[in-house]
N, C-alpha and C. Protein backbone atom coordinates (compact mmCIF):
# COMPACT_ATOMS: atom_id res chain seq x y z
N UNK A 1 0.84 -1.17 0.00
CA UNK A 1 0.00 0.00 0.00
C UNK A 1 0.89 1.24 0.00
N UNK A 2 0.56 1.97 -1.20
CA UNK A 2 1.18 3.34 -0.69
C UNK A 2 0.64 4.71 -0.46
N UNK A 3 0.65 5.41 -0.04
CA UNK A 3 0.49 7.33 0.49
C UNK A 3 1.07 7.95 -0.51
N UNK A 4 0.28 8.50 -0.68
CA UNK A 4 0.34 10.27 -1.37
C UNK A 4 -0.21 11.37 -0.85
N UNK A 5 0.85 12.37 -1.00
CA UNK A 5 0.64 13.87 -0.90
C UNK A 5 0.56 14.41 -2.02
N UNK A 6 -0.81 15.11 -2.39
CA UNK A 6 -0.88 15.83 -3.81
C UNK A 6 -1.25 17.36 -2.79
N UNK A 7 -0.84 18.45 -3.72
CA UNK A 7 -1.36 19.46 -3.69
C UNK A 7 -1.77 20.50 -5.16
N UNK A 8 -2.84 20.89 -4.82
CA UNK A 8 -2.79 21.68 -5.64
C UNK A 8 -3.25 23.17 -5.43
N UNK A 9 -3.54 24.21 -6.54
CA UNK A 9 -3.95 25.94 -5.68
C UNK A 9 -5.32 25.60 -5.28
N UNK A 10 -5.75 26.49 -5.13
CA UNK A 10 -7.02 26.88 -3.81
C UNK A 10 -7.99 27.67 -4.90
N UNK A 11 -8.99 26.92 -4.62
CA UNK A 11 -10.14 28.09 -5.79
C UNK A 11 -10.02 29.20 -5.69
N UNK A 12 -10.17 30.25 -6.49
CA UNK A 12 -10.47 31.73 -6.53
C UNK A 12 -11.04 32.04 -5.73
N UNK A 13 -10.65 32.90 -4.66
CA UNK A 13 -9.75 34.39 -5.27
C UNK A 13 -8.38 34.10 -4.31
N UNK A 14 -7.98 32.96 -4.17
CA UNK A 14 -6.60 32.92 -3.82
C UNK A 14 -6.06 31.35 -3.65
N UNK A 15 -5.68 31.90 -5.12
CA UNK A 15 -4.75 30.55 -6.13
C UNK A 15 -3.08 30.58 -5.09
N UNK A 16 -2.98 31.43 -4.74
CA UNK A 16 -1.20 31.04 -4.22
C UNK A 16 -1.08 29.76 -2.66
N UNK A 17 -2.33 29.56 -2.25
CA UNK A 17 -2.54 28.95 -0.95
C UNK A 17 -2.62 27.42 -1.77
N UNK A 18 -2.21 26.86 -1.64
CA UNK A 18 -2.33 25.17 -2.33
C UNK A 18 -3.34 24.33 -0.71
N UNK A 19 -3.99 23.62 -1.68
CA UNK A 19 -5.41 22.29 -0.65
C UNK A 19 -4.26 20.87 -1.28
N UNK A 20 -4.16 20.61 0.48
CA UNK A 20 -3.43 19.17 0.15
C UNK A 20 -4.22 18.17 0.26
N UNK A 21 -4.30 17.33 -0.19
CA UNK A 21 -4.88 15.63 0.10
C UNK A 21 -4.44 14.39 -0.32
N UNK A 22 -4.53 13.37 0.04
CA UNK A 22 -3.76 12.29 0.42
C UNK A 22 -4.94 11.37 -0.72
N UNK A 23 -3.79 10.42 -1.03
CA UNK A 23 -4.35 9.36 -2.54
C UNK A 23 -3.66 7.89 -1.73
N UNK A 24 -4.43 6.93 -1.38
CA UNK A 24 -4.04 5.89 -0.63
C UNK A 24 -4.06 4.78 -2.32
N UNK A 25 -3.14 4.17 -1.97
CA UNK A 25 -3.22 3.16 -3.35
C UNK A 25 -2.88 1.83 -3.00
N UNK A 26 -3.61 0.58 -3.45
CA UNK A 26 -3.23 -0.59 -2.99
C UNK A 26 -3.82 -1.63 -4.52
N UNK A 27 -2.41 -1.79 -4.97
CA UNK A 27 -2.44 -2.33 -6.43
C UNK A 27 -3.18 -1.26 -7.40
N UNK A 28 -4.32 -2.13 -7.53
CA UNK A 28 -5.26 -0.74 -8.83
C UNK A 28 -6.19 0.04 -8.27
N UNK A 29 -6.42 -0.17 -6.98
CA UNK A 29 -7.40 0.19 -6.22
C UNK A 29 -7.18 1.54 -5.53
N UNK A 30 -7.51 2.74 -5.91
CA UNK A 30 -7.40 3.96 -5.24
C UNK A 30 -8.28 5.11 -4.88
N UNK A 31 -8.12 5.46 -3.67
CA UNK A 31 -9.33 6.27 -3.13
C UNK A 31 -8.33 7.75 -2.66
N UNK A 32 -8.89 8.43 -2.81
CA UNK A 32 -8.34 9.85 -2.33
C UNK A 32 -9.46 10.75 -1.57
N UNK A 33 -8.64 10.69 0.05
CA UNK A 33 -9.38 11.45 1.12
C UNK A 33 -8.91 12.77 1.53
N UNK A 34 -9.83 13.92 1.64
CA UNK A 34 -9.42 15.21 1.92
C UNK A 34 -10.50 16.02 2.92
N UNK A 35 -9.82 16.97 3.49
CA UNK A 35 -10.99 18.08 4.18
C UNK A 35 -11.48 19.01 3.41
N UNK A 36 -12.50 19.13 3.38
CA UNK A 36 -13.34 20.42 2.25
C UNK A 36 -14.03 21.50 2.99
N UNK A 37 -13.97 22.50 2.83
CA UNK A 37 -14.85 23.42 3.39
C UNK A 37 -16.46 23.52 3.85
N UNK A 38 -16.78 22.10 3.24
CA UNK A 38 -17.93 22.17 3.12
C UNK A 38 -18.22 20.39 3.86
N UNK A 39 -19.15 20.38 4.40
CA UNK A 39 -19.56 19.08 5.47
C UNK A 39 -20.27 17.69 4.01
N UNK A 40 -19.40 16.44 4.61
CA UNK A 40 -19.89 15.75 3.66
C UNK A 40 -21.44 14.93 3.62
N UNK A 41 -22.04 14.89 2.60
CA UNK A 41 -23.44 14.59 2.94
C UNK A 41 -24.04 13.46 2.34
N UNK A 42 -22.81 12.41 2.26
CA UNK A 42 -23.46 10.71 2.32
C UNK A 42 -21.95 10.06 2.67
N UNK A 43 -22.13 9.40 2.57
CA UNK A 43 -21.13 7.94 2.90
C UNK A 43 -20.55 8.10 4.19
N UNK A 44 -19.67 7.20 4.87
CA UNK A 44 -19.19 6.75 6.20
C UNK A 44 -18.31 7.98 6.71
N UNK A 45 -18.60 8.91 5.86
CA UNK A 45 -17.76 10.52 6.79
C UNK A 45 -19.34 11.52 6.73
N UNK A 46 -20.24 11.00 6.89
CA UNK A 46 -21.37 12.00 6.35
C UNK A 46 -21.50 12.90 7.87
N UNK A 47 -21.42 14.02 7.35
CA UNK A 47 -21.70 15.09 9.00
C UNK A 47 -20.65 15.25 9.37
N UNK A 48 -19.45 15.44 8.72
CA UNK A 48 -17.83 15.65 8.90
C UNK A 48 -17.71 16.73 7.94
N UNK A 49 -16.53 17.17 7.85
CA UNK A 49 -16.00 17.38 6.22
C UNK A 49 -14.60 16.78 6.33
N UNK A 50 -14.42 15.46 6.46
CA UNK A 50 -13.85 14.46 5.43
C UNK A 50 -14.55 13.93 4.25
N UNK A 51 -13.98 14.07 3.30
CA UNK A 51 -14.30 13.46 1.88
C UNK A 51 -13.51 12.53 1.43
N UNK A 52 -14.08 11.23 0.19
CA UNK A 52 -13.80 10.03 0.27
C UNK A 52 -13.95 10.31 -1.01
N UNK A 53 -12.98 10.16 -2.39
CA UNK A 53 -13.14 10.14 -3.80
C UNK A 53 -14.30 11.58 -4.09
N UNK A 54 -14.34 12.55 -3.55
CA UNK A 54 -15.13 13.51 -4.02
C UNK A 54 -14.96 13.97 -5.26
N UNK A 55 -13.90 14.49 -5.56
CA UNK A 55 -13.35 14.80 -7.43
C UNK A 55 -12.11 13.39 -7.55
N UNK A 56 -11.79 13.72 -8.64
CA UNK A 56 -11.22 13.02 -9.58
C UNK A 56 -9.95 12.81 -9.18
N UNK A 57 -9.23 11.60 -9.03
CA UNK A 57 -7.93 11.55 -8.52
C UNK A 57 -6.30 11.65 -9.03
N UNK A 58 -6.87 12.36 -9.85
CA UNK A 58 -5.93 12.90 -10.71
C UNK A 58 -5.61 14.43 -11.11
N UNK A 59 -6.87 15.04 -10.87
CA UNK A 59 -7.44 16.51 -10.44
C UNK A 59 -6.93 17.41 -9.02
N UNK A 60 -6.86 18.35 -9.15
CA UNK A 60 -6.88 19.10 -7.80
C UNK A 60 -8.45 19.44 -7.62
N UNK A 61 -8.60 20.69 -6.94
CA UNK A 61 -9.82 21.09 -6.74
C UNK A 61 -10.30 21.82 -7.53
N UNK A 62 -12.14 22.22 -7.36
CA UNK A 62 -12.52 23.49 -8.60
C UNK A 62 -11.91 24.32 -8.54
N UNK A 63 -11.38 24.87 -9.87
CA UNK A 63 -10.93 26.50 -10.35
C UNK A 63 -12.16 27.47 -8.87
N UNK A 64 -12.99 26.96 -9.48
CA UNK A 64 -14.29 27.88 -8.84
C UNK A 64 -15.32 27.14 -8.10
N UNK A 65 -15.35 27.85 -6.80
CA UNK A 65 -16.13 26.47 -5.72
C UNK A 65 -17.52 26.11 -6.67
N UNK A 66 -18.03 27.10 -7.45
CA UNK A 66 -19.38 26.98 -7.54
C UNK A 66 -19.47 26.34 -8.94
N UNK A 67 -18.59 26.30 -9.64
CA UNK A 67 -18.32 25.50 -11.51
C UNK A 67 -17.32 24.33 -10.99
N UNK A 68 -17.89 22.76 -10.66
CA UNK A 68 -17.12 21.88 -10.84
C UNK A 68 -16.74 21.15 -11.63
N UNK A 69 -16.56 21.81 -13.02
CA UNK A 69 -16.00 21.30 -14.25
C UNK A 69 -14.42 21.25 -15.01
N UNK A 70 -14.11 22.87 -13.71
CA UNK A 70 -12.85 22.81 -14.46
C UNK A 70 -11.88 22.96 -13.03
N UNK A 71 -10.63 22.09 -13.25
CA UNK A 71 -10.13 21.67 -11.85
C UNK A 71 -8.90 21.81 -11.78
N UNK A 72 -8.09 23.10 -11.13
CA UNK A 72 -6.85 23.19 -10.68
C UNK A 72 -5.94 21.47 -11.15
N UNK A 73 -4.85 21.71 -11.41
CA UNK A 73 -3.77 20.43 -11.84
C UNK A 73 -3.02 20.56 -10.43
N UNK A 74 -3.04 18.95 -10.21
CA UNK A 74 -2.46 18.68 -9.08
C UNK A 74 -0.97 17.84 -9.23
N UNK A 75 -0.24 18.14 -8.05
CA UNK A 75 1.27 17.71 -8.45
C UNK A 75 0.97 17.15 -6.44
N UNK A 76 2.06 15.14 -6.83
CA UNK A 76 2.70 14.77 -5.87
C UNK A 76 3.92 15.13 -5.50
N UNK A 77 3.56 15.51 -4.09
CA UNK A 77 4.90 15.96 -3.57
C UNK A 77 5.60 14.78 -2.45
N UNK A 78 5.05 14.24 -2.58
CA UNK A 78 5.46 12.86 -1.32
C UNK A 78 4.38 11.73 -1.84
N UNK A 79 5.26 10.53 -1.41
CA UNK A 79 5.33 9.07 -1.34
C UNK A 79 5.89 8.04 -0.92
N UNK A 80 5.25 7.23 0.07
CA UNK A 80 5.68 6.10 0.71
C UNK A 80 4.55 5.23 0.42
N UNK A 81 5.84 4.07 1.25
CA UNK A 81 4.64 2.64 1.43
C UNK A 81 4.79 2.52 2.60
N UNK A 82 3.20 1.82 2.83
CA UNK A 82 3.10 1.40 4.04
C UNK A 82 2.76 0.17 4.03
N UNK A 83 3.22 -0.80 5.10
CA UNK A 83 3.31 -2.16 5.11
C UNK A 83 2.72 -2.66 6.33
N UNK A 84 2.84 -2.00 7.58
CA UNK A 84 2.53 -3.05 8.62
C UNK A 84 1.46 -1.64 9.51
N UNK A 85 0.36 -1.89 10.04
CA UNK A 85 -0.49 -0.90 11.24
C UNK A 85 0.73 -0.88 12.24
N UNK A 86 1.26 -0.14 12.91
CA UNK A 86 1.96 0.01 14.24
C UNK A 86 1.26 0.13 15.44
N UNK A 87 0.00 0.26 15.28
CA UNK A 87 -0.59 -0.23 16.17
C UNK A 87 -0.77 -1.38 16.57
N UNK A 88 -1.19 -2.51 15.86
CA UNK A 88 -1.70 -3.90 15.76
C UNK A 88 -0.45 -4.92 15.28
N UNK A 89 0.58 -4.57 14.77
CA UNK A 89 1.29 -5.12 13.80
C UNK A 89 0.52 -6.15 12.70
N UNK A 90 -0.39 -5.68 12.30
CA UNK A 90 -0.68 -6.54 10.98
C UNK A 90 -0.90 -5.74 10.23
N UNK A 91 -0.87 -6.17 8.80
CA UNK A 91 -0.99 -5.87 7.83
C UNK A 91 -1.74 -4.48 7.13
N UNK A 92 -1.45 -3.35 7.02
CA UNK A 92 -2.15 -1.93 6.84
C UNK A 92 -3.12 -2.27 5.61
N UNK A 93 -3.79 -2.08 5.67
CA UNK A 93 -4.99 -1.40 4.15
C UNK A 93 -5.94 -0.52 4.89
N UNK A 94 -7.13 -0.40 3.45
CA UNK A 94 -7.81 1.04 3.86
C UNK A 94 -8.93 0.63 4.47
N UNK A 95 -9.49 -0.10 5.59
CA UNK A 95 -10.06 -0.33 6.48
C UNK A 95 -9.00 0.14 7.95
N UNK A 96 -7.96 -0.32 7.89
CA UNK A 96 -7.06 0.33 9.01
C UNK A 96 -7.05 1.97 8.80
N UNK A 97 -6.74 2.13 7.41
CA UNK A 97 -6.81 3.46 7.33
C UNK A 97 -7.74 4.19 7.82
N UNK A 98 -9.26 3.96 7.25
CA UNK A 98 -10.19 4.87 7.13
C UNK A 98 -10.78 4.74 9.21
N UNK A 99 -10.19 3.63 9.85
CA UNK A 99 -10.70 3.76 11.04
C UNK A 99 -10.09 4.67 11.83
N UNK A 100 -8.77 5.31 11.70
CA UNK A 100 -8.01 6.17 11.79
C UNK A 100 -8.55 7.85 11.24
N UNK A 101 -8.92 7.73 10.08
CA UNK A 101 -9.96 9.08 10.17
C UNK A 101 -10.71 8.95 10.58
N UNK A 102 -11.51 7.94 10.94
CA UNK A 102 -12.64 8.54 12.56
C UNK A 102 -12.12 8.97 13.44
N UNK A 103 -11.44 8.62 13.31
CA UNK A 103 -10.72 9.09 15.12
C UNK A 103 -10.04 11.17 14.72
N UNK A 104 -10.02 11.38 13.72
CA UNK A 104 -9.75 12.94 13.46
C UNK A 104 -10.62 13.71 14.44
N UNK A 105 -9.04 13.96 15.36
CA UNK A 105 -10.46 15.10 16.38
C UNK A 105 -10.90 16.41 15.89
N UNK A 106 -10.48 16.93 14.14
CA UNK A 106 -11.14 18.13 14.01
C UNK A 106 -12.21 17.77 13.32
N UNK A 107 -12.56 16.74 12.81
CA UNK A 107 -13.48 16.20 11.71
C UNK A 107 -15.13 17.04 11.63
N UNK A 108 -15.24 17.37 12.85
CA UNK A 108 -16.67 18.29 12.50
C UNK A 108 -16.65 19.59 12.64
N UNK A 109 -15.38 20.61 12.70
CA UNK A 109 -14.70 21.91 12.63
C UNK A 109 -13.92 21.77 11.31
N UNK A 110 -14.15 23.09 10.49
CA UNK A 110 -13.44 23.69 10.09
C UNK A 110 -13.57 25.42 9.57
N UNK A 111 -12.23 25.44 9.28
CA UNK A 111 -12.02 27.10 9.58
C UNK A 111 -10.63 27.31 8.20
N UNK A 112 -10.84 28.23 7.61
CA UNK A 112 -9.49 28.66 6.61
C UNK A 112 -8.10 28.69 6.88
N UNK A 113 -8.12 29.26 7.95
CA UNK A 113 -6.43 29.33 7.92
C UNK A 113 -6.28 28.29 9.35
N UNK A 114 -6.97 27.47 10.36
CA UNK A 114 -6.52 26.19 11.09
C UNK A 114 -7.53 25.38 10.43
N UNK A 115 -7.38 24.08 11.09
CA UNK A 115 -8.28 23.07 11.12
C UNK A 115 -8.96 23.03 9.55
N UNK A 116 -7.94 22.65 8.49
CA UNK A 116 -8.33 22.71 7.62
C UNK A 116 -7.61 21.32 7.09
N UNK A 117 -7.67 20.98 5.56
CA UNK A 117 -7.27 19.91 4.75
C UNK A 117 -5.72 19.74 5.52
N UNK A 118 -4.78 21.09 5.57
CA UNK A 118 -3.18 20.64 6.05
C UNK A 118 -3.44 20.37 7.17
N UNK A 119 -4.46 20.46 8.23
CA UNK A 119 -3.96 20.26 9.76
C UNK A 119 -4.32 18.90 9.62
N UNK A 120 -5.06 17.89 8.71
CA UNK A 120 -5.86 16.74 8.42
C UNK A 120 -4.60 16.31 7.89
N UNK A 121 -4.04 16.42 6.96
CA UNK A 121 -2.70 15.84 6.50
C UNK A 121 -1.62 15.69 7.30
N UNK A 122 -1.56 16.93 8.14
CA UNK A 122 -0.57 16.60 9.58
C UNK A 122 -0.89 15.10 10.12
N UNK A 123 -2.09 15.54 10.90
CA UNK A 123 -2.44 14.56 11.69
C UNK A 123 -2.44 13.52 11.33
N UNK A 124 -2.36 13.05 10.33
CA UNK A 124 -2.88 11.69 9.44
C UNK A 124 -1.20 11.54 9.33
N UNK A 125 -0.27 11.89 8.95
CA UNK A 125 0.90 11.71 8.91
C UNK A 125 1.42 11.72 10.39
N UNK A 126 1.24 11.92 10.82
CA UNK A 126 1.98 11.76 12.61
C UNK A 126 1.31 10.61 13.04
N UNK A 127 0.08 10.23 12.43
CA UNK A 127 -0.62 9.04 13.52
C UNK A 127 -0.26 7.71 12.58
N UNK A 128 0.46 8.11 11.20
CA UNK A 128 1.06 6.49 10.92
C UNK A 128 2.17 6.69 10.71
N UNK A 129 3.25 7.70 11.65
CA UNK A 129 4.83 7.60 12.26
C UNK A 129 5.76 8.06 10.65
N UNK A 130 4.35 9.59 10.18
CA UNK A 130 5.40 9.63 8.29
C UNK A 130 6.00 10.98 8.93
N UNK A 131 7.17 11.37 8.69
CA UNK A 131 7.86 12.12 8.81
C UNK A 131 8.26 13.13 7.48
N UNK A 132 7.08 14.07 7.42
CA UNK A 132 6.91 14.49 5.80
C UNK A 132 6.33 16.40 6.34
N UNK A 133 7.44 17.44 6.14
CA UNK A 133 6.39 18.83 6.36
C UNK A 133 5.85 18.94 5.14
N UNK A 134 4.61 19.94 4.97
CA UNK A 134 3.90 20.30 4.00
C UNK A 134 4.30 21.85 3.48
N UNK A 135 4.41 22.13 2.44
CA UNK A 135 5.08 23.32 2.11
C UNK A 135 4.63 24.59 2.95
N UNK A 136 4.89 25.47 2.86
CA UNK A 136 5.19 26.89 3.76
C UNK A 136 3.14 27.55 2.95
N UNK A 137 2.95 27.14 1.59
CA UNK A 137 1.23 27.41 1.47
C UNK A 137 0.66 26.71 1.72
N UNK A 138 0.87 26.30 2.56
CA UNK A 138 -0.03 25.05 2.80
C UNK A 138 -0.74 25.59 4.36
N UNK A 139 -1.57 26.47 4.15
CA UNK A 139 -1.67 27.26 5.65
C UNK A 139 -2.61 26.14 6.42
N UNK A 140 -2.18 26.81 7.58
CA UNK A 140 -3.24 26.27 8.56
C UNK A 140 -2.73 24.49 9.39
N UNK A 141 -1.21 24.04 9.15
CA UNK A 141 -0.69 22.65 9.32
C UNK A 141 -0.59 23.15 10.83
């Protein structure tokens, strides 16, 4: 299984702030989880704003929150594998994973410059022992 850090800019009216989110991959199988400004309203993060495959995983976010057609280009900036839970010592996939974003204690707060997508990427990187900073726009880590 491996981790990704993608980032890309921040919808209008301020493209210089980059939204990070994480692309979990295991063989062909890939899901990409992020914090959104906005609370998610179905699946196993519903009443959070964690999101689970919301756009395209190859995409950054909308140019424009309100036109989701055309989508900032996103660049990886980090990658590892992960092999074993350090909690449990067995075997990591995205059931270990995703029980680990429940446990996000900002998951039903958020705010622009804290408790946003980077403080979610922090945390998610400190709680499976990755030793990775997020660039200097990346506000709010």
């Amino acid at each position: 299984m491996e981790i990704s850090i993608h980032i890309s800019n921040c919808s209008l009216p301020i493209p210089f702030i980059k939204h990070a989110f994480i692309v979990l991959t295991d063989g062909s199988i890939k899901h990409r989880y992020e914090v959104l400004h906005v609370k998610n309203s179905n699946g196993s993060y519903k009443g959070t704003y964690i999101h689970k495959d919301t756009y395209p995983l190859d995409a950054g976010i909308p140019v424009f929150h309100t036109y989701r057609k055309k989508f900032w280009k996103s660049t990886c900036i980090f990658n590892t594998k992960i092999t074993m839970n350090l909690v449990t010592s067995s075997n990591f996939d995205f059931g270990t994973f995703e029980k680990i974003l429940h446990e996000y204690p900002h998951k039903y707060t958020y705010g622009l410059w804290c408790k946003n997508s980077h403080s979610f990427i922090s945390w998610v990187l400190d709680r499976l022992s990755i030793s990775f900073g997020l660039p200097w726009n990346c506000i709010g880590k």
